[in-house]
C-alpha atoms as a PDB file:
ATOM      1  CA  UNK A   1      63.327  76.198  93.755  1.00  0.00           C
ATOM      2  CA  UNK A   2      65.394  73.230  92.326  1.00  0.00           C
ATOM      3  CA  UNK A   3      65.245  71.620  88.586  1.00  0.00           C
ATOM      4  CA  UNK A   4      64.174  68.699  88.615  1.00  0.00           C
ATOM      5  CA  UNK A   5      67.264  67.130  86.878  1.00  0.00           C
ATOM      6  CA  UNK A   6      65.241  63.928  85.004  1.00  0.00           C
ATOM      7  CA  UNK A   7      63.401  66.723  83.564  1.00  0.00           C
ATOM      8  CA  UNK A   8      66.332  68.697  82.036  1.00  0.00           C
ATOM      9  CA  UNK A   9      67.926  65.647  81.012  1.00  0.00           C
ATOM     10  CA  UNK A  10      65.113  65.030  78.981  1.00  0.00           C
ATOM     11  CA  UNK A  11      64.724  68.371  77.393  1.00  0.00           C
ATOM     12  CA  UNK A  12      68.264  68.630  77.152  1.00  0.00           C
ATOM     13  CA  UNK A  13      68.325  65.684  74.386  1.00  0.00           C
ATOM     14  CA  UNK A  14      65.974  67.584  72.669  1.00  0.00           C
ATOM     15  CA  UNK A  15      68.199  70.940  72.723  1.00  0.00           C
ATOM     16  CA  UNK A  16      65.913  72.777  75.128  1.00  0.00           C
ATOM     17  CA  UNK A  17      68.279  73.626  77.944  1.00  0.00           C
ATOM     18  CA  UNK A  18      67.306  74.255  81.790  1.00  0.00           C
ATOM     19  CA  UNK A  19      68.793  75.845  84.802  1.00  0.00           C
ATOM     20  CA  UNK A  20      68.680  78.207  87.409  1.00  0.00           C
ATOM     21  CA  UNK A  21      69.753  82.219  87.770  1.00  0.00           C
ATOM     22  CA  UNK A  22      72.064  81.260  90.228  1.00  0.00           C
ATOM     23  CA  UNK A  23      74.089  78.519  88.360  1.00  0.00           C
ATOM     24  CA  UNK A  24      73.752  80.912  85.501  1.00  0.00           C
ATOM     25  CA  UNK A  25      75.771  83.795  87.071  1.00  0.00           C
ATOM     26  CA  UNK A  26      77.656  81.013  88.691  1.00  0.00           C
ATOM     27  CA  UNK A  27      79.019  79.760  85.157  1.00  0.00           C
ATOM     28  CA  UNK A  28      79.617  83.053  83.598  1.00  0.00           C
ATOM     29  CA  UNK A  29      82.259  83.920  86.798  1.00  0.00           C
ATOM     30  CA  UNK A  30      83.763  80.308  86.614  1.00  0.00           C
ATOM     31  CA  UNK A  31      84.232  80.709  82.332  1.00  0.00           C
ATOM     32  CA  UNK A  32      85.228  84.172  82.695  1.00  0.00           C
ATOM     33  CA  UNK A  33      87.877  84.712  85.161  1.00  0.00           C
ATOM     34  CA  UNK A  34      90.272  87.824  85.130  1.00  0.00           C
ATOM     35  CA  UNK A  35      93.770  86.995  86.660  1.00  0.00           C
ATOM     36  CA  UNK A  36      95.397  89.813  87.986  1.00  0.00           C
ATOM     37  CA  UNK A  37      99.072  87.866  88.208  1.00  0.00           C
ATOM     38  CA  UNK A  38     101.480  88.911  91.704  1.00  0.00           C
ATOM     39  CA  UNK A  39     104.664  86.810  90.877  1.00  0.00           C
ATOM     40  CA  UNK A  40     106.919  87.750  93.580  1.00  0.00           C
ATOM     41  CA  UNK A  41     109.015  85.125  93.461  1.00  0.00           C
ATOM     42  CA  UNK A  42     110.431  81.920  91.412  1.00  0.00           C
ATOM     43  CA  UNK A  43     107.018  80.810  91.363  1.00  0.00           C
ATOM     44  CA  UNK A  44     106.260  83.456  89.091  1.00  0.00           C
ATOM     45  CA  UNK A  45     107.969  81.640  86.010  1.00  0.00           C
ATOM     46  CA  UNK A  46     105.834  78.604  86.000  1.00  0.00           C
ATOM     47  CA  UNK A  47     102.761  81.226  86.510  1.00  0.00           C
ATOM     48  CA  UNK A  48     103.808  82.511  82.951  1.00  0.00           C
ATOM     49  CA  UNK A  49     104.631  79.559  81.829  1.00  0.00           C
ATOM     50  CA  UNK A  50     100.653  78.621  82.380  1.00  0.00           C
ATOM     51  CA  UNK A  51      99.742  81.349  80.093  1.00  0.00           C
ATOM     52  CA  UNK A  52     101.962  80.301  77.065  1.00  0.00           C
ATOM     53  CA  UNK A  53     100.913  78.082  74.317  1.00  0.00           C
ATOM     54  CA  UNK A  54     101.997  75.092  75.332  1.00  0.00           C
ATOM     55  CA  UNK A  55      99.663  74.866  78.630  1.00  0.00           C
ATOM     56  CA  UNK A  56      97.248  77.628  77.231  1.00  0.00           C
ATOM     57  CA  UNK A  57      95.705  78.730  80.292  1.00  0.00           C
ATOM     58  CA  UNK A  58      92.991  80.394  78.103  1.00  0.00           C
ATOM     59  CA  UNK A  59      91.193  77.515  77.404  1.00  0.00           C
ATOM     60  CA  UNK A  60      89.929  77.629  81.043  1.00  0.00           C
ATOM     61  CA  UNK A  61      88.932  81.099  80.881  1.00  0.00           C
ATOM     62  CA  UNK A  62      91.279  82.662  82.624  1.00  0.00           C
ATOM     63  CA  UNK A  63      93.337  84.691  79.474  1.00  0.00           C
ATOM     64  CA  UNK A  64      95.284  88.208  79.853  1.00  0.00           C
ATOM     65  CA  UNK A  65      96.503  89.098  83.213  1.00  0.00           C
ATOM     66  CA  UNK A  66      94.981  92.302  83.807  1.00  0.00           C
ATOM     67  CA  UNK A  67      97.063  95.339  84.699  1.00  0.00           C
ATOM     68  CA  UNK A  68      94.780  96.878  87.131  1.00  0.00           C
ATOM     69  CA  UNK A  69      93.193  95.197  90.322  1.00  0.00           C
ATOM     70  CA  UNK A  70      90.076  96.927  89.323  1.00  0.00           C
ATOM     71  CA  UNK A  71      89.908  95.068  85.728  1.00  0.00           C
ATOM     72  CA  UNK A  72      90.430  92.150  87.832  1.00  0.00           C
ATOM     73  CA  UNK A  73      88.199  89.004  89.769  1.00  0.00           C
ATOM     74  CA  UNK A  74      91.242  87.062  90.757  1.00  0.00           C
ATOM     75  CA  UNK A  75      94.380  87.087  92.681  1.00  0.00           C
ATOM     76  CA  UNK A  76      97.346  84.928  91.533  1.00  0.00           C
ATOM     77  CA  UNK A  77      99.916  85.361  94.615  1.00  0.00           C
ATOM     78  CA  UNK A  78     103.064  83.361  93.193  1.00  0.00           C
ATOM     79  CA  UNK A  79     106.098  83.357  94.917  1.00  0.00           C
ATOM     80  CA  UNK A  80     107.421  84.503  98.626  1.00  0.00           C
ATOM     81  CA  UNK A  81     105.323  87.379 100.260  1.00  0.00           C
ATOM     82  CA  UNK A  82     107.881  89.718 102.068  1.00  0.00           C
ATOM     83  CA  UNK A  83     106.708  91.582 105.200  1.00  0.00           C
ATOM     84  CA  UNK A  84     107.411  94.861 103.152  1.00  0.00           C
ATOM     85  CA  UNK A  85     105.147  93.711 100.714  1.00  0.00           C
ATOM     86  CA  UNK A  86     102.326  91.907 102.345  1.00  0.00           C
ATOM     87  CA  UNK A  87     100.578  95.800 102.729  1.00  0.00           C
ATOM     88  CA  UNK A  88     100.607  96.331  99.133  1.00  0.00           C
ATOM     89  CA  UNK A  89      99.220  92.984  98.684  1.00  0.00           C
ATOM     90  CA  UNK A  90      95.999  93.463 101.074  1.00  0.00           C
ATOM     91  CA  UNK A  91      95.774  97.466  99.021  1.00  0.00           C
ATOM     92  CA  UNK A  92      95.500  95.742  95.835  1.00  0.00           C
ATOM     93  CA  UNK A  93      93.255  93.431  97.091  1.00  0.00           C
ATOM     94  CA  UNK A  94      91.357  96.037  98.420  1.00  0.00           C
ATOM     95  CA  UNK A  95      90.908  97.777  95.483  1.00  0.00           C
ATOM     96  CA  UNK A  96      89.229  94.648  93.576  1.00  0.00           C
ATOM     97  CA  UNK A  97      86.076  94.378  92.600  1.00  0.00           C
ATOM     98  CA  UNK A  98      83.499  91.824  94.232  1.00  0.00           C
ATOM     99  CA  UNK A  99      83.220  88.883  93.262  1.00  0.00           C
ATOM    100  CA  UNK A 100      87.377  88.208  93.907  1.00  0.00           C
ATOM    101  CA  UNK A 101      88.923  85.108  94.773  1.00  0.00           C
ATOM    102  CA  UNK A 102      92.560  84.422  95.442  1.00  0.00           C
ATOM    103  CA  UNK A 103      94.997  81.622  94.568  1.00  0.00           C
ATOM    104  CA  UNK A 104      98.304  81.155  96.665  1.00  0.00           C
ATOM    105  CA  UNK A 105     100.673  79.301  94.053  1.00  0.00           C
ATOM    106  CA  UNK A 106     103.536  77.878  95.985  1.00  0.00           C
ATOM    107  CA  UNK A 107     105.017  76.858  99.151  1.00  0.00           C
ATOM    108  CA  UNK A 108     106.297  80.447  99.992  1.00  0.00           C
ATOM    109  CA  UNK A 109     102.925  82.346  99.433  1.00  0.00           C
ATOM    110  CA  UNK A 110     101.242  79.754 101.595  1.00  0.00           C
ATOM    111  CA  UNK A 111     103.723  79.291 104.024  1.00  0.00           C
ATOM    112  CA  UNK A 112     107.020  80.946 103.622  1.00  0.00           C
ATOM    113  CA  UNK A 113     108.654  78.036 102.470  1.00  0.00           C
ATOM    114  CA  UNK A 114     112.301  77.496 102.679  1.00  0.00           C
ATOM    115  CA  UNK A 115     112.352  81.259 103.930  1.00  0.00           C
ATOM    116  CA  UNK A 116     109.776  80.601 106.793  1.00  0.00           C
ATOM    117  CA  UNK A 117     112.236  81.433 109.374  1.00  0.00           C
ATOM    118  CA  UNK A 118     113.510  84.416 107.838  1.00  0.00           C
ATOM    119  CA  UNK A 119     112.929  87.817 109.613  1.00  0.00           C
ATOM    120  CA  UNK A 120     111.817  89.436 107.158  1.00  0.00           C
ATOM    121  CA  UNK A 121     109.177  86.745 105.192  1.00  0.00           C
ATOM    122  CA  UNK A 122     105.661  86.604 106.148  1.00  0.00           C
ATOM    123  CA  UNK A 123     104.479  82.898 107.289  1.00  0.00           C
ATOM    124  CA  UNK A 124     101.489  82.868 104.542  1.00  0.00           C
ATOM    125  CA  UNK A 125      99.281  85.390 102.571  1.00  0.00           C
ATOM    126  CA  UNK A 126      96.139  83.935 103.825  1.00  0.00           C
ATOM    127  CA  UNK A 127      97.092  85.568 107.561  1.00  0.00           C
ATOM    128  CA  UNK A 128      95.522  89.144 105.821  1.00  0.00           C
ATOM    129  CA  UNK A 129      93.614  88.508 103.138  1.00  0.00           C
ATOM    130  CA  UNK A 130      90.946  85.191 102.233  1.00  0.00           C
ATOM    131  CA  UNK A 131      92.477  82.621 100.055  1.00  0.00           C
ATOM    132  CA  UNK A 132      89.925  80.587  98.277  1.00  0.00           C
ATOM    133  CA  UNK A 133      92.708  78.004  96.726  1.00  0.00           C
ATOM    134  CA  UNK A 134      96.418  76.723  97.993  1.00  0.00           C
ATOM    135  CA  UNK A 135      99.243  75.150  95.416  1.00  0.00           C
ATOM    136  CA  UNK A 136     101.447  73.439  96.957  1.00  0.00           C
ATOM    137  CA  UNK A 137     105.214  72.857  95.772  1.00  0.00           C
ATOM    138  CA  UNK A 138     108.217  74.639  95.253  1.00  0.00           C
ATOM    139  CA  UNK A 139     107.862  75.815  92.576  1.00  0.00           C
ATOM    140  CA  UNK A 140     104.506  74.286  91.598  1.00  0.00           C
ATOM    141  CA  UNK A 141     104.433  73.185  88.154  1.00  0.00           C
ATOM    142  CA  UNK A 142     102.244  74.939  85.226  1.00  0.00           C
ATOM    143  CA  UNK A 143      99.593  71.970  85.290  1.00  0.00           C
ATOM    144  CA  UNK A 144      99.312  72.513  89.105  1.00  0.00           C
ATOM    145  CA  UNK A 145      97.955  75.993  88.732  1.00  0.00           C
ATOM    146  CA  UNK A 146      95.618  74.883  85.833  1.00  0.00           C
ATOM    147  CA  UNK A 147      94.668  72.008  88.048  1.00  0.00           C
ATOM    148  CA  UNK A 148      94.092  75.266  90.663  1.00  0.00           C
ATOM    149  CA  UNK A 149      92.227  77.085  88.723  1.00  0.00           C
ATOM    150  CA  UNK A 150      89.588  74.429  87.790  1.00  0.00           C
ATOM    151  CA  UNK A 151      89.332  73.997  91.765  1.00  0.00           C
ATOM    152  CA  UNK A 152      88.358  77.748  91.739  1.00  0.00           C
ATOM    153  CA  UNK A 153      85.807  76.916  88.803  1.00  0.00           C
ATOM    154  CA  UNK A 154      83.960  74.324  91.414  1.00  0.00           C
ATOM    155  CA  UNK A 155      84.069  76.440  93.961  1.00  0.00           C
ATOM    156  CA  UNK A 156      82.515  79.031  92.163  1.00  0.00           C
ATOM    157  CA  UNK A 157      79.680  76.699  90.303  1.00  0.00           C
ATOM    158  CA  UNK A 158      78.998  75.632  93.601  1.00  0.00           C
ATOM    159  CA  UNK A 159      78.591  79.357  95.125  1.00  0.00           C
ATOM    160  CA  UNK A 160      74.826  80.491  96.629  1.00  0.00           C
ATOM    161  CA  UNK A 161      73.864  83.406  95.890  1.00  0.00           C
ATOM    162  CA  UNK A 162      71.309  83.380  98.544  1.00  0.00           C
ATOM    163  CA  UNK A 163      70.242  81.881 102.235  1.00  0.00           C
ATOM    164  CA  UNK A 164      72.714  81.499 105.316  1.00  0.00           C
ATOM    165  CA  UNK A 165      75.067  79.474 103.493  1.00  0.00           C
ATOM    166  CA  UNK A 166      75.690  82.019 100.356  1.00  0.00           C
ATOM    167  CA  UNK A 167      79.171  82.999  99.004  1.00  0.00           C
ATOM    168  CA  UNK A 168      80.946  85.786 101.222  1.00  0.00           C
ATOM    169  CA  UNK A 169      80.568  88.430  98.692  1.00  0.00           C
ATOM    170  CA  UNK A 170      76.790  87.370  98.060  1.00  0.00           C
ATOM    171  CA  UNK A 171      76.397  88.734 102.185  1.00  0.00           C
ATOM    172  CA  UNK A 172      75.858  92.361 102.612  1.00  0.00           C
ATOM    173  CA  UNK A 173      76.779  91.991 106.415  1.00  0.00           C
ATOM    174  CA  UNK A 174      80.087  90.463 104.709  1.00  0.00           C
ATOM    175  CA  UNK A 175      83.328  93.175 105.372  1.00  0.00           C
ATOM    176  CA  UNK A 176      83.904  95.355 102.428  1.00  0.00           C
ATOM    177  CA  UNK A 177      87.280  96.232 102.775  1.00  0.00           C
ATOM    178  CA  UNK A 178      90.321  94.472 104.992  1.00  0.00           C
ATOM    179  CA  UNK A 179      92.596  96.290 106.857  1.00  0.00           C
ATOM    180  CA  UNK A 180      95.574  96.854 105.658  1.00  0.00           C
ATOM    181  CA  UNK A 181      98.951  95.997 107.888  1.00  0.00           C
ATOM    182  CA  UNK A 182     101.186  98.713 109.285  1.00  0.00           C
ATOM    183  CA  UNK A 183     105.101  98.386 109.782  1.00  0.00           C
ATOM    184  CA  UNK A 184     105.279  98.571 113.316  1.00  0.00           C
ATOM    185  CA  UNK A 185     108.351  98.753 115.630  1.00  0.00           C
ATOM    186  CA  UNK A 186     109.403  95.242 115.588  1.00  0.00           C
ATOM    187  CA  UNK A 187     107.026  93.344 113.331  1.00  0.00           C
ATOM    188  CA  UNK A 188     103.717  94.071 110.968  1.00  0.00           C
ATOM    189  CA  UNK A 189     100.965  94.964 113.044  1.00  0.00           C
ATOM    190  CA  UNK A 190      98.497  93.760 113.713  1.00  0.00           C
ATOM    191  CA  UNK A 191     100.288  90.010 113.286  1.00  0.00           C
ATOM    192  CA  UNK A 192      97.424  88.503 111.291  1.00  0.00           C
ATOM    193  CA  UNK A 193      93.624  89.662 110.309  1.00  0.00           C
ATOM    194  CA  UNK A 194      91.654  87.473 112.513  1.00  0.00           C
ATOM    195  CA  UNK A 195      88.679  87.597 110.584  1.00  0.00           C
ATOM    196  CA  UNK A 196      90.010  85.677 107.929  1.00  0.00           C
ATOM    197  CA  UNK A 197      92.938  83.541 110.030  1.00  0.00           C
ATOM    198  CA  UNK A 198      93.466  81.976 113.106  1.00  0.00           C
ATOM    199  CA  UNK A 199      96.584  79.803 114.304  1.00  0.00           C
ATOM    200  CA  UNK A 200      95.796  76.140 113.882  1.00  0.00           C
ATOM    201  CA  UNK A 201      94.784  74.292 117.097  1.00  0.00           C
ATOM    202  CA  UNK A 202      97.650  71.751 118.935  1.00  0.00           C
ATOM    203  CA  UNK A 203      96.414  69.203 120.694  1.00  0.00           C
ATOM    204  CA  UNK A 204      98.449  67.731 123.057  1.00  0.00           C
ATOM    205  CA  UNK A 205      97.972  63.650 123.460  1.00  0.00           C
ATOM    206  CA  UNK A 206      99.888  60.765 124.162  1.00  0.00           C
ATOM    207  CA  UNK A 207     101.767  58.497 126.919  1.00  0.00           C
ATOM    208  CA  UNK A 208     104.183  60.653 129.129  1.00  0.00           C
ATOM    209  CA  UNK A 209     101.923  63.729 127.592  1.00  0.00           C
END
């Protein structure tokens, strides 16, 4: 059932305040997030450089990074994902709680970046695992990943908690745990999860085409 929002603007200017269970959860997880921080990379700087006082990533929420993936609800991949390590990224993952969402901070976690063509650097973390926001530059700056986070925050507000359009974790046909790359003779396999990734459709057009 939806407020009727004249309604709880008009108790709200008399301090009564309205709203649902599901935007209630749906704050509480936005104003509460626990960061459990993967710098890998350069990127990893101006990830701690977010947490400091001068850009106080606090205020949003978002305070210690936890040590543990199980103390944690979020994901902060920063920095290039190696093809060694992209397993122990998808374990950790893994091993997080639901409701987790995941933030790729830089070109190299989305892409591989300068390193794309390297043998050895995988072409994105979001082949394996969901990623629920992408930060682009190299290195993104510290107001890009608060800019991020508060992304996150709307994604989250915005989250149902019931019906055929709910959040992925709200579905309990929804896949519990990903599977988790193995180093095979010539490359990680398999290549990418295609539940959560799929190579980008070319479409050919054009004169001489």
């Amino acid at each position: 059932m939806e407020n009727d929002e004249n309604l709880a603007e008009e108790l709200k200017s008399q301090g009564v305040h309205v709203t649902s269970f599901e935007q209630l959860i749906n704050w509480g997880r936005s104003s509460s997030l626990w960061p459990l921080q993967f710098g890998l990379a350069c990127c990893a700087i101006e990830m701690i450089s977010a947490t400091m006082a001068k850009y106080d990533m606090a205020r949003f929420g978002a305070e210690v990074f936890r040590p543990s993936p199980r103390q944690a609800d979020l994901m902060l991949i920063a920095g290039t994902v190696t093809k060694k390590m992209a397993p122990q990224v998808v374990r950790l993952y893994n091993q997080m709680a639901e409701p987790k969402y995941v933030i790729a901070m830089g070109a190299c976690a989305i892409s591989g970046g300068p390193f794309k063509e390297g043998y050895n650097v995988l072409k994105g973390i979001d082949r394996y695992i969901p990623v629920d926001v992408f930060i682009p530059g190299c290195p993104p700056r510290p107001e890009a990943l608060l800019e991020g986070l508060m992304t996150l925050q709307d994604i989250i507000k915005k989250e149902k908690l019931l019906g055929k359009d709910r959040a992925r974790h709200a579905d309990p046909k929804g896949y519990a745990e990903l599977p988790v790359p193995e180093y095979g003779a010539h490359d990680l396999e398999p290549k990418c999860n295609p539940d959560v990734w799929s190579p980008p459709t070319v479409e050919k057009g054009g004169e001489g085409q």
